[in-house]
Protein backbone atom coordinates (compact mmCIF):
# COMPACT_ATOMS: atom_id res chain seq x y z
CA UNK A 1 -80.30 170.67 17.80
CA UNK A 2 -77.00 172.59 17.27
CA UNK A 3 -76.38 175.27 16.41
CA UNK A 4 -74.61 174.29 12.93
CA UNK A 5 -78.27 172.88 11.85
CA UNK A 6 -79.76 175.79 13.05
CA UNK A 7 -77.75 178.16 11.06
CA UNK A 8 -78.43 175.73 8.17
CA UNK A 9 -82.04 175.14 8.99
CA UNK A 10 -82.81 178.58 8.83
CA UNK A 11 -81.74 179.91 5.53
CA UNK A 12 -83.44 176.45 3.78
CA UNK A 13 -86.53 177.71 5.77
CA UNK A 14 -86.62 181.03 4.16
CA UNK A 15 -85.58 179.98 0.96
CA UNK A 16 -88.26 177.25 0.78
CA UNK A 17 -90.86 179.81 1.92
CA UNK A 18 -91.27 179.13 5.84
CA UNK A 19 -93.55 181.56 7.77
CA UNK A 20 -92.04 183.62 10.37
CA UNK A 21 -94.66 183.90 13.34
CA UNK A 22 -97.20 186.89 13.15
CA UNK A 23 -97.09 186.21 9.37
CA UNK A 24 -99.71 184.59 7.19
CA UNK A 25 -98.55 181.25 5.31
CA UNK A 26 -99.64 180.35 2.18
CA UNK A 27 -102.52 181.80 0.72
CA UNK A 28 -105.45 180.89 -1.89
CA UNK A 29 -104.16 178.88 -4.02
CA UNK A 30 -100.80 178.09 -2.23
CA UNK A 31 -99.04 181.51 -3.07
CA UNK A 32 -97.08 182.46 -0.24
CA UNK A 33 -98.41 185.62 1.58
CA UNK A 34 -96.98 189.25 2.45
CA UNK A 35 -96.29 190.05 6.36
CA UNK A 36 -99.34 191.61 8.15
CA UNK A 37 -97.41 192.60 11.14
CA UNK A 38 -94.47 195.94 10.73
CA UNK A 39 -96.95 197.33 7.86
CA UNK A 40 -98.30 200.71 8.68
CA UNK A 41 -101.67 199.98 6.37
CA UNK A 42 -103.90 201.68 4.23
CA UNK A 43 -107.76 201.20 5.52
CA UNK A 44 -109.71 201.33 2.14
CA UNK A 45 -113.15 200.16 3.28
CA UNK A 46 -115.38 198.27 4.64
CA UNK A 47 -117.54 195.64 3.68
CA UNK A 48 -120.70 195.09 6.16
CA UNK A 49 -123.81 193.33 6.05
CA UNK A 50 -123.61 193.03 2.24
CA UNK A 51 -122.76 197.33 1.79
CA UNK A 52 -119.49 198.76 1.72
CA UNK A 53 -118.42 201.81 3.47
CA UNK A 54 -115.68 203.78 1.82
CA UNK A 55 -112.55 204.80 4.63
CA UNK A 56 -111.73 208.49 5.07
CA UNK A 57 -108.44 209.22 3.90
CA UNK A 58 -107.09 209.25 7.57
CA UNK A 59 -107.86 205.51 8.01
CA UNK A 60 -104.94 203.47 9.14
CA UNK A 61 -103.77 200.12 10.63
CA UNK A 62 -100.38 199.29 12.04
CA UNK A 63 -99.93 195.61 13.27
CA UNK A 64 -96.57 195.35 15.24
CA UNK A 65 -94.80 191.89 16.10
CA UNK A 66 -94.62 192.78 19.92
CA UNK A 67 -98.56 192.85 20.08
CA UNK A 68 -99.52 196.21 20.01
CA UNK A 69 -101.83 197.64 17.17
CA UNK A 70 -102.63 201.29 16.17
CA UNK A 71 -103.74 203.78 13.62
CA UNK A 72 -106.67 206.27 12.81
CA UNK A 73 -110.37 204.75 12.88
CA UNK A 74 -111.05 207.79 10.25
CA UNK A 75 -111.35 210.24 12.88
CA UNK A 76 -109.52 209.24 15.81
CA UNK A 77 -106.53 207.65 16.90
CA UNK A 78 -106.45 204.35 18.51
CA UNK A 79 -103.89 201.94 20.17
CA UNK A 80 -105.00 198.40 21.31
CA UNK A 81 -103.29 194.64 22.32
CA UNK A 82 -102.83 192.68 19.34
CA UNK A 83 -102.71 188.86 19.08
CA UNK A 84 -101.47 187.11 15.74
CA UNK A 85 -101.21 183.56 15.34
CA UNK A 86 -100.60 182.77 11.86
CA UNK A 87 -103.41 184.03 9.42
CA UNK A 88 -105.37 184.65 12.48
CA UNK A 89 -105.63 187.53 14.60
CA UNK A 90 -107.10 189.03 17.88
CA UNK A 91 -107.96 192.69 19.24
CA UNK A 92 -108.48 193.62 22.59
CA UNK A 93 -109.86 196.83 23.94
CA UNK A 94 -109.88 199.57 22.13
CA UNK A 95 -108.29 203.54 23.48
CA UNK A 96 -108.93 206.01 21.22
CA UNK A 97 -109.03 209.84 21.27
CA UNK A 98 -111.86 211.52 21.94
CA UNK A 99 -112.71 213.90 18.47
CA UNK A 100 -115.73 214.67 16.93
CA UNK A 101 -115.73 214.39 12.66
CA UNK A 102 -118.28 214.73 10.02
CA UNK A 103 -121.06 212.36 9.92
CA UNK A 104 -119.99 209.59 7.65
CA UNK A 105 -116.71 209.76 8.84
CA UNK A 106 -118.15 208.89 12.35
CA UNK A 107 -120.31 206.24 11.03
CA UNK A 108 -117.22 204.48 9.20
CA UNK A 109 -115.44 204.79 12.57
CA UNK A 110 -117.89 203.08 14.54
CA UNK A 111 -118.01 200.37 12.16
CA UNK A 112 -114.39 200.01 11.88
CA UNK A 113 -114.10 199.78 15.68
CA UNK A 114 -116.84 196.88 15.86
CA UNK A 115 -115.15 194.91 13.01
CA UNK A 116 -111.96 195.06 15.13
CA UNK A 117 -113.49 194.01 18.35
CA UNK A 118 -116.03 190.91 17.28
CA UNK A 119 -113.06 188.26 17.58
CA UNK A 120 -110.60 185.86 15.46
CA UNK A 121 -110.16 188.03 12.90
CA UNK A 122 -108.63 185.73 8.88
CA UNK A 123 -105.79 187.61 7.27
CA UNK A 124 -105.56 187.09 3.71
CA UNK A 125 -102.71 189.20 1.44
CA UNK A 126 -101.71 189.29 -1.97
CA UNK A 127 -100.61 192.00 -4.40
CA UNK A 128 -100.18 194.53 -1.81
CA UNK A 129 -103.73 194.04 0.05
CA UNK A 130 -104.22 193.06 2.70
CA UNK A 131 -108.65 191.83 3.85
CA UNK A 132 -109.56 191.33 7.24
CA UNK A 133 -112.38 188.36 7.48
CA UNK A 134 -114.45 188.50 10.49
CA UNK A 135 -116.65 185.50 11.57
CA UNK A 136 -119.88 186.82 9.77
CA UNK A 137 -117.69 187.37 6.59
CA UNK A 138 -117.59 190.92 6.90
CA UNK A 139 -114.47 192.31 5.40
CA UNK A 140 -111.99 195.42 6.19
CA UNK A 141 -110.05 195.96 2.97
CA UNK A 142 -106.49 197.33 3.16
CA UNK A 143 -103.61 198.64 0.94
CA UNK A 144 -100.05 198.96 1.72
CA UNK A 145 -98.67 202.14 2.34
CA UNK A 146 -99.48 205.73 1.66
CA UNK A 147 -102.01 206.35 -1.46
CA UNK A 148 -100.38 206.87 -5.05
């Protein structure tokens, strides 16, 4: 291909709504979808075995396009390797600091650690949201940015 068609090419993609990689296509309903990765996210709560637990305040999730993840598991900082294909995405091991919190804000944190870690992860935005969709349709439920 030359480089004339690619310089073409590539504004018609955007324009006509193609999906850069480590970005979700189009979503229910055929709406095109927000970026997951370069967000520094809001973790709201967390849907588990049919109850939700509410996210401390401190509960974060950065995706960034070179693979690497991070944030605040409502207590403690974490870092781990991040793999996004699409709508789909991958954790590996999880490093976090060390700290000891309240009780409930220990038992969100150990559930938001095991939600990251029990494989192919769905992405699914609109309006500013982003939900996480394990395998057993548990759900980690995420706004954009810093409260309002």
């Amino acid at each position: 291909m030359s480089l004339t068609a690619v310089a073409v090419l590539v504004p018609l993609m955007v324009a006509c709504g193609g999906t850069p990689a480590g970005q979700p296509g189009a979503g229910p309903g055929g709406g095109r979808q927000g970026p997951v990765t370069g967000v520094d996210w809001r973790v709201d709560g967390l849907t588990a075995g049919g109850a939700t637990l509410r996210a401390p305040a401190t509960a974060r999730l950065r995706i960034d396009a070179d693979g690497r993840a991070s944030g605040n598991l409502g207590c403690n900082g974490f870092g781990a390797r991040a793999t996004v294909h699409g709508d789909r995405i991958t954790f590996g091991d999880i490093r976090s600091t060390k700290m000891a919190c309240g009780e409930d804000r220990m038992t969100f944190e150990r559930a938001f650690a095991r939600f990251l870690t029990t494989g192919t992860i769905t992405a699914t935005t609109a309006d500013r949201k982003l939900t996480l969709t394990d395998g057993d349709g548990d759900r980690l439920h995420l706004s954009r940015g810093a409260p309002g």
